[in-house]
PDB file of N, CA and C in Angstrom:
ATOM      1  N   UNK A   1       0.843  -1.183   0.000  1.00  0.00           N
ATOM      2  CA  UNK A   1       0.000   0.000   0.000  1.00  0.00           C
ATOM      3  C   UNK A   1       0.886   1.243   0.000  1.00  0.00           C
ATOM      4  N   UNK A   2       0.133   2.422  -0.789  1.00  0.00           N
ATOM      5  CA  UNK A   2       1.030   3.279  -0.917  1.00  0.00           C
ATOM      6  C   UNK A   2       1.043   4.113   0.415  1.00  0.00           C
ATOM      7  N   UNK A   3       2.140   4.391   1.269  1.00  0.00           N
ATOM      8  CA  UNK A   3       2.977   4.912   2.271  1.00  0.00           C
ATOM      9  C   UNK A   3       2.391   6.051   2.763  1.00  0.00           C
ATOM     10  N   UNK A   4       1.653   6.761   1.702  1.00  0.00           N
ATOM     11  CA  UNK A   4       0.888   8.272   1.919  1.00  0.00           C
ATOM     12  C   UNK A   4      -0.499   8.509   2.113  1.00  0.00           C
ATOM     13  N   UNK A   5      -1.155   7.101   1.730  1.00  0.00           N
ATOM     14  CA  UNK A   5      -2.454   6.831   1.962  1.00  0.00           C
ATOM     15  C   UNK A   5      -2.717   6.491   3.712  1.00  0.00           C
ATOM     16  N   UNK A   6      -3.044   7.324   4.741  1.00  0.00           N
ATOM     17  CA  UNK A   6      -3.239   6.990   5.442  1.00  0.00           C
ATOM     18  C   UNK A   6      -5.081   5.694   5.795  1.00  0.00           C
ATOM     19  N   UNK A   7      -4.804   5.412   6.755  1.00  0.00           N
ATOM     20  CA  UNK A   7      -6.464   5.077   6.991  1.00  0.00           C
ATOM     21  C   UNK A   7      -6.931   5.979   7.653  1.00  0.00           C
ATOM     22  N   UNK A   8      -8.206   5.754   7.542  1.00  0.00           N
ATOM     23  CA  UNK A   8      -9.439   6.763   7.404  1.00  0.00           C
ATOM     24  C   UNK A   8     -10.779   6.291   8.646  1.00  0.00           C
ATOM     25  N   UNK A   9     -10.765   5.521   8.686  1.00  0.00           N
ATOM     26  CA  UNK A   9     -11.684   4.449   8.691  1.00  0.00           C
ATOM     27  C   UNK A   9     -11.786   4.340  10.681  1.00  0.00           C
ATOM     28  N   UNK A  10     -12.859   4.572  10.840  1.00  0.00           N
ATOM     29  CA  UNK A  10     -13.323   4.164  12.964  1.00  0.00           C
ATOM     30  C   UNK A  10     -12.085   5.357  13.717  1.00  0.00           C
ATOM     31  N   UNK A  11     -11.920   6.898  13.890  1.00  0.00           N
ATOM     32  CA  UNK A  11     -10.989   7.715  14.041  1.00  0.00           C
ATOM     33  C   UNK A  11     -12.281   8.735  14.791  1.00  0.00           C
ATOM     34  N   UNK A  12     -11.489   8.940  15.880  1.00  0.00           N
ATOM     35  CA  UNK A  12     -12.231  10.300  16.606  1.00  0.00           C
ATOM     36  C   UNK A  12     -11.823  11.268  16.362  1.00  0.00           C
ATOM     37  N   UNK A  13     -11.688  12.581  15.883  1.00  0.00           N
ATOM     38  CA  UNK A  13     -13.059  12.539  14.903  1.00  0.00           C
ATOM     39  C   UNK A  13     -12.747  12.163  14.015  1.00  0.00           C
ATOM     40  N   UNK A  14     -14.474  12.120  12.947  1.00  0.00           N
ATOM     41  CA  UNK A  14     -13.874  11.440  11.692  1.00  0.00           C
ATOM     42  C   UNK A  14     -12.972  11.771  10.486  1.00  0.00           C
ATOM     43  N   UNK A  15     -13.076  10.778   9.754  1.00  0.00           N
ATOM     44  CA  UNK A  15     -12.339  11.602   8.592  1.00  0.00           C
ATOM     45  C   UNK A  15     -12.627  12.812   7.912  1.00  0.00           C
ATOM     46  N   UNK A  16     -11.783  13.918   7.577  1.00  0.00           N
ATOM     47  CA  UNK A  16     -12.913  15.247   6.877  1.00  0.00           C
ATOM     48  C   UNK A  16     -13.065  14.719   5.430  1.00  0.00           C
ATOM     49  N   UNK A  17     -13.802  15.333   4.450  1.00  0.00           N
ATOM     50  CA  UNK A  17     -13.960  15.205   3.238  1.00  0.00           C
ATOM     51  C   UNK A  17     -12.409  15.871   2.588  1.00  0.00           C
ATOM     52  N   UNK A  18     -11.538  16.781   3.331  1.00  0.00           N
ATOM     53  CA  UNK A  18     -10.394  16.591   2.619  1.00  0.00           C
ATOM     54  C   UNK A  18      -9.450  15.980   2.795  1.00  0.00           C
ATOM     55  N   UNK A  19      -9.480  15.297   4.065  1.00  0.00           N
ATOM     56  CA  UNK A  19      -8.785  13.894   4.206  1.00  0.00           C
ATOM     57  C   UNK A  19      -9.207  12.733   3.394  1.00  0.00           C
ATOM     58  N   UNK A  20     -10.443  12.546   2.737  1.00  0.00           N
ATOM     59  CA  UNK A  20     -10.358  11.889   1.743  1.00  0.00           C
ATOM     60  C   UNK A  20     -10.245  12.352   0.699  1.00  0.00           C
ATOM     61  N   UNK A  21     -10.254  13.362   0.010  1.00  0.00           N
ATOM     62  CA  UNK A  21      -9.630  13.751  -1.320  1.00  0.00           C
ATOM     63  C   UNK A  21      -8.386  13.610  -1.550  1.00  0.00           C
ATOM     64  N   UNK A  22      -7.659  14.023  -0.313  1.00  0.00           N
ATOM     65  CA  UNK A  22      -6.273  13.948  -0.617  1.00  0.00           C
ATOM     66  C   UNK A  22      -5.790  12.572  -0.565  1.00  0.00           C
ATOM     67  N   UNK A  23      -6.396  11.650   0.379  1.00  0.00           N
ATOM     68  CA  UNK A  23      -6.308   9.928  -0.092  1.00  0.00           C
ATOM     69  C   UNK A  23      -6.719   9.655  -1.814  1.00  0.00           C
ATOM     70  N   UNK A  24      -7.951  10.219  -1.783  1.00  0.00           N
ATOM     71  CA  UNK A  24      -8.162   9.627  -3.410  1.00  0.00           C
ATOM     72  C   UNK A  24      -7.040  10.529  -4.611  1.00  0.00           C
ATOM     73  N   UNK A  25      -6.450  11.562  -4.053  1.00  0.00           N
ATOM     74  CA  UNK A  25      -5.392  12.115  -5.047  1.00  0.00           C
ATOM     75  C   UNK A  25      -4.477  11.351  -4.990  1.00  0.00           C
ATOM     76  N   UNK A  26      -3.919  10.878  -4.125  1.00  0.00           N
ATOM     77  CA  UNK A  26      -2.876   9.658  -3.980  1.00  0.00           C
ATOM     78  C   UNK A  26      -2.885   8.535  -4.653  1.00  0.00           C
ATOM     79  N   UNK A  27      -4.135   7.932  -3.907  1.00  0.00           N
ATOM     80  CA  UNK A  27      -4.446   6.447  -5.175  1.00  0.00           C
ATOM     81  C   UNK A  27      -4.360   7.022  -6.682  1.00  0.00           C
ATOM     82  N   UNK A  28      -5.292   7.564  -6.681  1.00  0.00           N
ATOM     83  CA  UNK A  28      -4.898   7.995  -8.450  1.00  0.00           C
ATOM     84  C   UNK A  28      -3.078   8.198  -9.225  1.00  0.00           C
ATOM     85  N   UNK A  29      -2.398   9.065  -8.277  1.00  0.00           N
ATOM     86  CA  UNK A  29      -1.255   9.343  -8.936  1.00  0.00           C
ATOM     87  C   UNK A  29      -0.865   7.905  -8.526  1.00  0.00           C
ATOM     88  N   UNK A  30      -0.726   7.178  -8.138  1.00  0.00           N
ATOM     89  CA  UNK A  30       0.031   6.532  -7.508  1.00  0.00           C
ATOM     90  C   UNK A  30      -0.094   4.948  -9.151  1.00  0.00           C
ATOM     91  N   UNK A  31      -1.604   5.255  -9.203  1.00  0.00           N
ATOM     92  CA  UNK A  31      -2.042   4.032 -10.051  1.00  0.00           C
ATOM     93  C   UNK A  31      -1.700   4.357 -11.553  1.00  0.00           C
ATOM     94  N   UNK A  32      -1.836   5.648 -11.421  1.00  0.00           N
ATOM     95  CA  UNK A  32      -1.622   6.462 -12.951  1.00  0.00           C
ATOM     96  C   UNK A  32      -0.468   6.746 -13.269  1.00  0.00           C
ATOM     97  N   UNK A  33       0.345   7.003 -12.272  1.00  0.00           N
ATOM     98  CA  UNK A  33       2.001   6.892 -12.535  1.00  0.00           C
ATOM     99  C   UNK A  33       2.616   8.246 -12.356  1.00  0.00           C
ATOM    100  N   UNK A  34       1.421   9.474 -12.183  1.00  0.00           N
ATOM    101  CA  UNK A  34       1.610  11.055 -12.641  1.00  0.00           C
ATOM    102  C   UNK A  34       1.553  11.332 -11.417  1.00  0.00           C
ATOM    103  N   UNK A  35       2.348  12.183 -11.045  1.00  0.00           N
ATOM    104  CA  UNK A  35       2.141  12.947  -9.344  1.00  0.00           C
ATOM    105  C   UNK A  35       1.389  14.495 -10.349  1.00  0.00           C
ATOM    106  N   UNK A  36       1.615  14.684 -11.187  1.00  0.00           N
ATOM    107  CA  UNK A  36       1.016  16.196 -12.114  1.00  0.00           C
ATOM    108  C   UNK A  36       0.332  15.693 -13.141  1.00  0.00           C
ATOM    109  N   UNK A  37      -0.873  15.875 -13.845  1.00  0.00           N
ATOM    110  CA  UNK A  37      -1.158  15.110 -15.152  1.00  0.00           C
ATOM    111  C   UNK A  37      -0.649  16.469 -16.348  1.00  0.00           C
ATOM    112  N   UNK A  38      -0.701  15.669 -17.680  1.00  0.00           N
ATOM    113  CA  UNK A  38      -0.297  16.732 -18.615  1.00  0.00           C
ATOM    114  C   UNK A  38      -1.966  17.524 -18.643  1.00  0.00           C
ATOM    115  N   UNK A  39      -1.504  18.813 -19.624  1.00  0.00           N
ATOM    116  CA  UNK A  39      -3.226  19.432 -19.503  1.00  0.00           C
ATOM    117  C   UNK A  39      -4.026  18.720 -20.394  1.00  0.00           C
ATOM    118  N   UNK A  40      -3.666  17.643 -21.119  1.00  0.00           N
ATOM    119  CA  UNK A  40      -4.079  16.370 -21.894  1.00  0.00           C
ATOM    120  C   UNK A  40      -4.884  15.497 -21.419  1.00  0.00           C
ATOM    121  N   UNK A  41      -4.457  15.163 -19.722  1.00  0.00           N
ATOM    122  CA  UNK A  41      -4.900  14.089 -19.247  1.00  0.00           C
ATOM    123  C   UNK A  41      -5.697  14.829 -17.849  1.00  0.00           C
ATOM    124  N   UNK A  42      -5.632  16.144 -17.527  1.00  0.00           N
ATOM    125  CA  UNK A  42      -5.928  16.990 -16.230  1.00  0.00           C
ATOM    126  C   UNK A  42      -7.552  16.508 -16.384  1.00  0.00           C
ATOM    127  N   UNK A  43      -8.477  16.764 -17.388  1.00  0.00           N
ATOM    128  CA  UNK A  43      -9.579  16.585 -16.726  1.00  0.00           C
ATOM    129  C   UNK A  43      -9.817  15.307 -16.463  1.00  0.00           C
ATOM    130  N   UNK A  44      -9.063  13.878 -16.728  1.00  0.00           N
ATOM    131  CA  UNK A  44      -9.977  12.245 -16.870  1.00  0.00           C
ATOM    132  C   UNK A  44      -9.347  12.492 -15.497  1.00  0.00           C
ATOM    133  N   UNK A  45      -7.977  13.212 -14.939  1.00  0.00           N
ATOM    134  CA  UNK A  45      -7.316  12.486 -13.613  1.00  0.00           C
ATOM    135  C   UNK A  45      -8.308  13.103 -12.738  1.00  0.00           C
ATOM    136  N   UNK A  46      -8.909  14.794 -12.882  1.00  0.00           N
ATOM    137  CA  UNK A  46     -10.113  15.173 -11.892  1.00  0.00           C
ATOM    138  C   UNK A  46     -10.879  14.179 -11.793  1.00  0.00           C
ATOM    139  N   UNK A  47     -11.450  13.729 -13.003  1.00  0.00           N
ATOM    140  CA  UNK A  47     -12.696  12.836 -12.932  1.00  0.00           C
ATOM    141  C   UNK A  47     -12.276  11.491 -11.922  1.00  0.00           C
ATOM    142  N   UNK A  48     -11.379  11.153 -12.299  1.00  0.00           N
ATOM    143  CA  UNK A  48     -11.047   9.855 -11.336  1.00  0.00           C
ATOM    144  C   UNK A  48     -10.868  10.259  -9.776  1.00  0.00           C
ATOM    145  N   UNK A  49     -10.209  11.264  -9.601  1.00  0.00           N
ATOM    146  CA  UNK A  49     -10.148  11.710  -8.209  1.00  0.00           C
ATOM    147  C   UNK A  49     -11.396  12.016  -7.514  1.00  0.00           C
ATOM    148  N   UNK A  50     -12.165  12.165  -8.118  1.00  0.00           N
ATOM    149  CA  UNK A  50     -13.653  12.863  -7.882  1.00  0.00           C
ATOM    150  C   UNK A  50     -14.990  11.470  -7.970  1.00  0.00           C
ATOM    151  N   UNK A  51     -14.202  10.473  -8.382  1.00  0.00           N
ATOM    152  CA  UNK A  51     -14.409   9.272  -8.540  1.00  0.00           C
ATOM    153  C   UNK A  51     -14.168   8.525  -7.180  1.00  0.00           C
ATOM    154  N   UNK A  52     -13.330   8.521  -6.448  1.00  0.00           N
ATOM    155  CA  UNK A  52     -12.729   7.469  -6.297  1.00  0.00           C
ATOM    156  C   UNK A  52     -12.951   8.345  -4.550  1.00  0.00           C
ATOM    157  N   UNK A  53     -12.835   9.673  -4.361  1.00  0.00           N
ATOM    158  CA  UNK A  53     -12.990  10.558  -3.690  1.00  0.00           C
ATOM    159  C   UNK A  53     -15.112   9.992  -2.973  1.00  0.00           C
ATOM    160  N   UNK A  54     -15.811  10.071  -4.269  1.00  0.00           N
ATOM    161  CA  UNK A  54     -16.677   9.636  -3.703  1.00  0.00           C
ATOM    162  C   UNK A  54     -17.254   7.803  -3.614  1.00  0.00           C
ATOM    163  N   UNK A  55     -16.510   7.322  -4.172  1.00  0.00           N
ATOM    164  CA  UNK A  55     -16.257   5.429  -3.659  1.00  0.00           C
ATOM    165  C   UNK A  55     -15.726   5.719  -2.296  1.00  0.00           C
ATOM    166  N   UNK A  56     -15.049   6.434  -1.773  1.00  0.00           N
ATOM    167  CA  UNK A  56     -14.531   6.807  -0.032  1.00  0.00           C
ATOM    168  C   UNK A  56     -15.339   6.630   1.124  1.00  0.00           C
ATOM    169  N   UNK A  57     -15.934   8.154   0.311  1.00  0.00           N
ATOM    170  CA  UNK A  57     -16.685   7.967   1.462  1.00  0.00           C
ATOM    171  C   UNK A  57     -18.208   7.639   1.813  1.00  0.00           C
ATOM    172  N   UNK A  58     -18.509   6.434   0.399  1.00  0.00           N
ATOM    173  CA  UNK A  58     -19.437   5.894   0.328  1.00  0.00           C
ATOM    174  C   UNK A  58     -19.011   4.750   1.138  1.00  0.00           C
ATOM    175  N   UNK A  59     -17.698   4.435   1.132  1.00  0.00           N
ATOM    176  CA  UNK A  59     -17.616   2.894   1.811  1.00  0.00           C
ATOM    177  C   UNK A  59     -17.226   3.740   3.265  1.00  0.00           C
ATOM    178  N   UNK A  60     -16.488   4.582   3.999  1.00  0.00           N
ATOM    179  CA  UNK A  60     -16.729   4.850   5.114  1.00  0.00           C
ATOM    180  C   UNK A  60     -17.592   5.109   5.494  1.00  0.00           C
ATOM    181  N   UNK A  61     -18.814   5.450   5.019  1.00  0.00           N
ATOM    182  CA  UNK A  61     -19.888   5.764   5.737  1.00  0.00           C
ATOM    183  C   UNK A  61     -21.063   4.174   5.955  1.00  0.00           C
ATOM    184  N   UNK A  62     -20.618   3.546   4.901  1.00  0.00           N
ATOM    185  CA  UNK A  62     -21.140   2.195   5.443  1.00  0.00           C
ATOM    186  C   UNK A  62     -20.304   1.022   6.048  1.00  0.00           C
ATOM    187  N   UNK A  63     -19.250   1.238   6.545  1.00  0.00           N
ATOM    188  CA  UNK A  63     -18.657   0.559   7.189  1.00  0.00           C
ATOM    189  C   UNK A  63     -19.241  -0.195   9.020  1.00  0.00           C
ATOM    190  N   UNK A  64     -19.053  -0.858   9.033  1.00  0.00           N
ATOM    191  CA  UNK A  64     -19.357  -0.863  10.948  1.00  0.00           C
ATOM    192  C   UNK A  64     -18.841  -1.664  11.522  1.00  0.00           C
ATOM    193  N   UNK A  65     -18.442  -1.232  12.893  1.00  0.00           N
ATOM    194  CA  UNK A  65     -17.255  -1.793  13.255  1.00  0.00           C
ATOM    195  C   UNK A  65     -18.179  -1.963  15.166  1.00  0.00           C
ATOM    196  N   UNK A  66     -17.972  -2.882  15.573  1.00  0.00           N
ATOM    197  CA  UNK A  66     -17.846  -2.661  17.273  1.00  0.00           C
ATOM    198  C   UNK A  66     -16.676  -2.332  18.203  1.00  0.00           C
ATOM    199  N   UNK A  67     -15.623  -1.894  17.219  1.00  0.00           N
ATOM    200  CA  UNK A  67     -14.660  -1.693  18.065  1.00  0.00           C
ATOM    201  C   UNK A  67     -14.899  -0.379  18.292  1.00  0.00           C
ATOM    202  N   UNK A  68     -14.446   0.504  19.558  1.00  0.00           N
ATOM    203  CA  UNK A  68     -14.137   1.878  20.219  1.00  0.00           C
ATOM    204  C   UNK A  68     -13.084   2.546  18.752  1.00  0.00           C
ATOM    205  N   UNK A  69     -14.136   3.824  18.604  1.00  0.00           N
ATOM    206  CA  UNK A  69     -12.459   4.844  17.784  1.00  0.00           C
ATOM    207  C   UNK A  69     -11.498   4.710  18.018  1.00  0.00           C
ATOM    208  N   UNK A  70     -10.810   4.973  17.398  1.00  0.00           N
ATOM    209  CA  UNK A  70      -9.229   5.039  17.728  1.00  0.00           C
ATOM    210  C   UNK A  70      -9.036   6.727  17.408  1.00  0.00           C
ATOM    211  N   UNK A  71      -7.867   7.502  18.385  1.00  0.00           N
ATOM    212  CA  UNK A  71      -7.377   8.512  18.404  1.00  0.00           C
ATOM    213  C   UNK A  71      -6.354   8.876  17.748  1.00  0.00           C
ATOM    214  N   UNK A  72      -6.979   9.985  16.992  1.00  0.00           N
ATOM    215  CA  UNK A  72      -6.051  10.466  16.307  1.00  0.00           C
ATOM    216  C   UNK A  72      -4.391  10.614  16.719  1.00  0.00           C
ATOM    217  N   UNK A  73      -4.305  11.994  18.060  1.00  0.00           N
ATOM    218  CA  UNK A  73      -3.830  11.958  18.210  1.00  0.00           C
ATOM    219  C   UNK A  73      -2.535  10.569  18.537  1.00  0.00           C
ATOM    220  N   UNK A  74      -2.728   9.880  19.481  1.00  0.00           N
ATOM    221  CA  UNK A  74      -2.317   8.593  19.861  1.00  0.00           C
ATOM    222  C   UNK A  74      -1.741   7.794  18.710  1.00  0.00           C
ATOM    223  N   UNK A  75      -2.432   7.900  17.467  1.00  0.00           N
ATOM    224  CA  UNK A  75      -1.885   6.753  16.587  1.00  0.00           C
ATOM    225  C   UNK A  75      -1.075   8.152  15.742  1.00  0.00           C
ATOM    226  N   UNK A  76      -0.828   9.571  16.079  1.00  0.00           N
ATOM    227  CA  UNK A  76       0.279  10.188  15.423  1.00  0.00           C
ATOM    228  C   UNK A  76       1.327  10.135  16.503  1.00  0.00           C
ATOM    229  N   UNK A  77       1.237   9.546  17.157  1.00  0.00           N
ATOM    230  CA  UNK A  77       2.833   9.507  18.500  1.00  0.00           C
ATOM    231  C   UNK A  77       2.743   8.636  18.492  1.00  0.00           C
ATOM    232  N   UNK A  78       2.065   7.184  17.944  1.00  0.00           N
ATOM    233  CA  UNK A  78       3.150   6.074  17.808  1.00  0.00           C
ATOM    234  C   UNK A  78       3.732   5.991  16.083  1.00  0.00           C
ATOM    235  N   UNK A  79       3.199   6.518  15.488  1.00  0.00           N
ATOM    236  CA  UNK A  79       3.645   6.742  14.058  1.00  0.00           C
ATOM    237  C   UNK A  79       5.202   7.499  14.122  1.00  0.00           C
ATOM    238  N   UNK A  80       5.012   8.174  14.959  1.00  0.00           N
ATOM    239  CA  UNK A  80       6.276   9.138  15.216  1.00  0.00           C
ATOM    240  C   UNK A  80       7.477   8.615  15.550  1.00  0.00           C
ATOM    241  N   UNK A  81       7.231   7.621  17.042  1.00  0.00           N
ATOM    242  CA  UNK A  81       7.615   6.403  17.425  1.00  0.00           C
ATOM    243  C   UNK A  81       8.565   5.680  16.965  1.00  0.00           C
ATOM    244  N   UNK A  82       7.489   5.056  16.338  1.00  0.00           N
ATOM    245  CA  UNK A  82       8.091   3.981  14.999  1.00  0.00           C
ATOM    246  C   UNK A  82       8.990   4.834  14.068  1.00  0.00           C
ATOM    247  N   UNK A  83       8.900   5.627  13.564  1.00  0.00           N
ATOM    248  CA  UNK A  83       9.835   6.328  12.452  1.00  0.00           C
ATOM    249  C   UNK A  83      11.416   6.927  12.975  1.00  0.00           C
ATOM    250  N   UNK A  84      10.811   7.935  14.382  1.00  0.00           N
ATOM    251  CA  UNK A  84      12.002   7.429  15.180  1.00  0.00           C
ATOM    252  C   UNK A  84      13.302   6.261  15.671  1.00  0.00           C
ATOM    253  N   UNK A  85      12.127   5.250  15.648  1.00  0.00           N
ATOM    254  CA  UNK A  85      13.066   4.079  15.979  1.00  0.00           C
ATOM    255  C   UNK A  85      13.963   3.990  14.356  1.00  0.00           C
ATOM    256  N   UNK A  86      13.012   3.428  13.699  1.00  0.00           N
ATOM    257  CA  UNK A  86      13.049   2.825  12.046  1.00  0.00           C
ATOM    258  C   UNK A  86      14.761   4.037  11.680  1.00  0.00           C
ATOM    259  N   UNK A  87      14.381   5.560  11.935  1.00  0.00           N
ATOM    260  CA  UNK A  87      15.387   6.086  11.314  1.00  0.00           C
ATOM    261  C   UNK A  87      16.729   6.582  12.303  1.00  0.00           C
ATOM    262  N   UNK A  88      16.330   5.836  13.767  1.00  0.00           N
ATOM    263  CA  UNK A  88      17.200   6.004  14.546  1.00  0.00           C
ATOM    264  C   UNK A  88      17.451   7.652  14.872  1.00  0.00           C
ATOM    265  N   UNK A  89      15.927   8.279  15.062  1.00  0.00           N
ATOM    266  CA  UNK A  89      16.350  10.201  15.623  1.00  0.00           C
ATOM    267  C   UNK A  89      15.646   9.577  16.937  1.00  0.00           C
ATOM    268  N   UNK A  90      15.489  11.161  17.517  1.00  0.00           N
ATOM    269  CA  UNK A  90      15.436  11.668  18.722  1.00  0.00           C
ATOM    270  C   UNK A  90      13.370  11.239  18.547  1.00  0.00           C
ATOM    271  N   UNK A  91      12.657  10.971  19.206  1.00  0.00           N
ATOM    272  CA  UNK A  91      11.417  11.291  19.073  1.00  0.00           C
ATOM    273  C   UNK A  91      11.325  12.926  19.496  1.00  0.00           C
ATOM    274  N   UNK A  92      10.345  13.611  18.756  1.00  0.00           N
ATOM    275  CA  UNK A  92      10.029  15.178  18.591  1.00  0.00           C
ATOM    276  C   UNK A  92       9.224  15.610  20.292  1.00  0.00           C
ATOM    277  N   UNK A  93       9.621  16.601  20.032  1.00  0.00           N
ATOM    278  CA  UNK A  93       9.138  16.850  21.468  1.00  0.00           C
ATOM    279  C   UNK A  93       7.374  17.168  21.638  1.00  0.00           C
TER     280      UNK A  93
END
């Protein structure tokens, strides 16, 4: 999975609608190969982003889970954590 796509999915609070756009801008470049499209290809890559943007949060909103949210904050200080360890720094203050 691509590295920049975070999850979305059972988060107090929830996801915003531009936390999923910017997920569905990702999948797209990521599948399409373009981090920029040419002005050739700019409107099919909107369309797909705008696509794929609303497949999102059609499936988060029908998702269901019995587990308790999970916190944002909390899962960005062990993300931090881990990257710390992984790149051997200081964890941030």
């Amino acid at each position: 999975m691509c590295r920049n796509i975070k999850v979305l999915y059972n988060f107090d609070p929830p996801a915003t609608e531009a936390d999923i756009q910017a997920a569905a801008v990702q999948y797209v470049r990521k599948i399409s190969g373009f981090s920029k499209p040419s002005k050739a290809n700019e409107a099919v890559f909107k369309a797909a982003v705008d696509a794929v943007a609303i497949a999102s949060a059609e499936l988060l909103r029908k998702l269901e889970t019995n587990a308790p949210p999970r916190s944002r904050i909390l899962e960005i200080t062990r993300a931090q954590a881990r990257a710390a360890q992984r790149f051997h720094r200081e964890e941030p203050s």
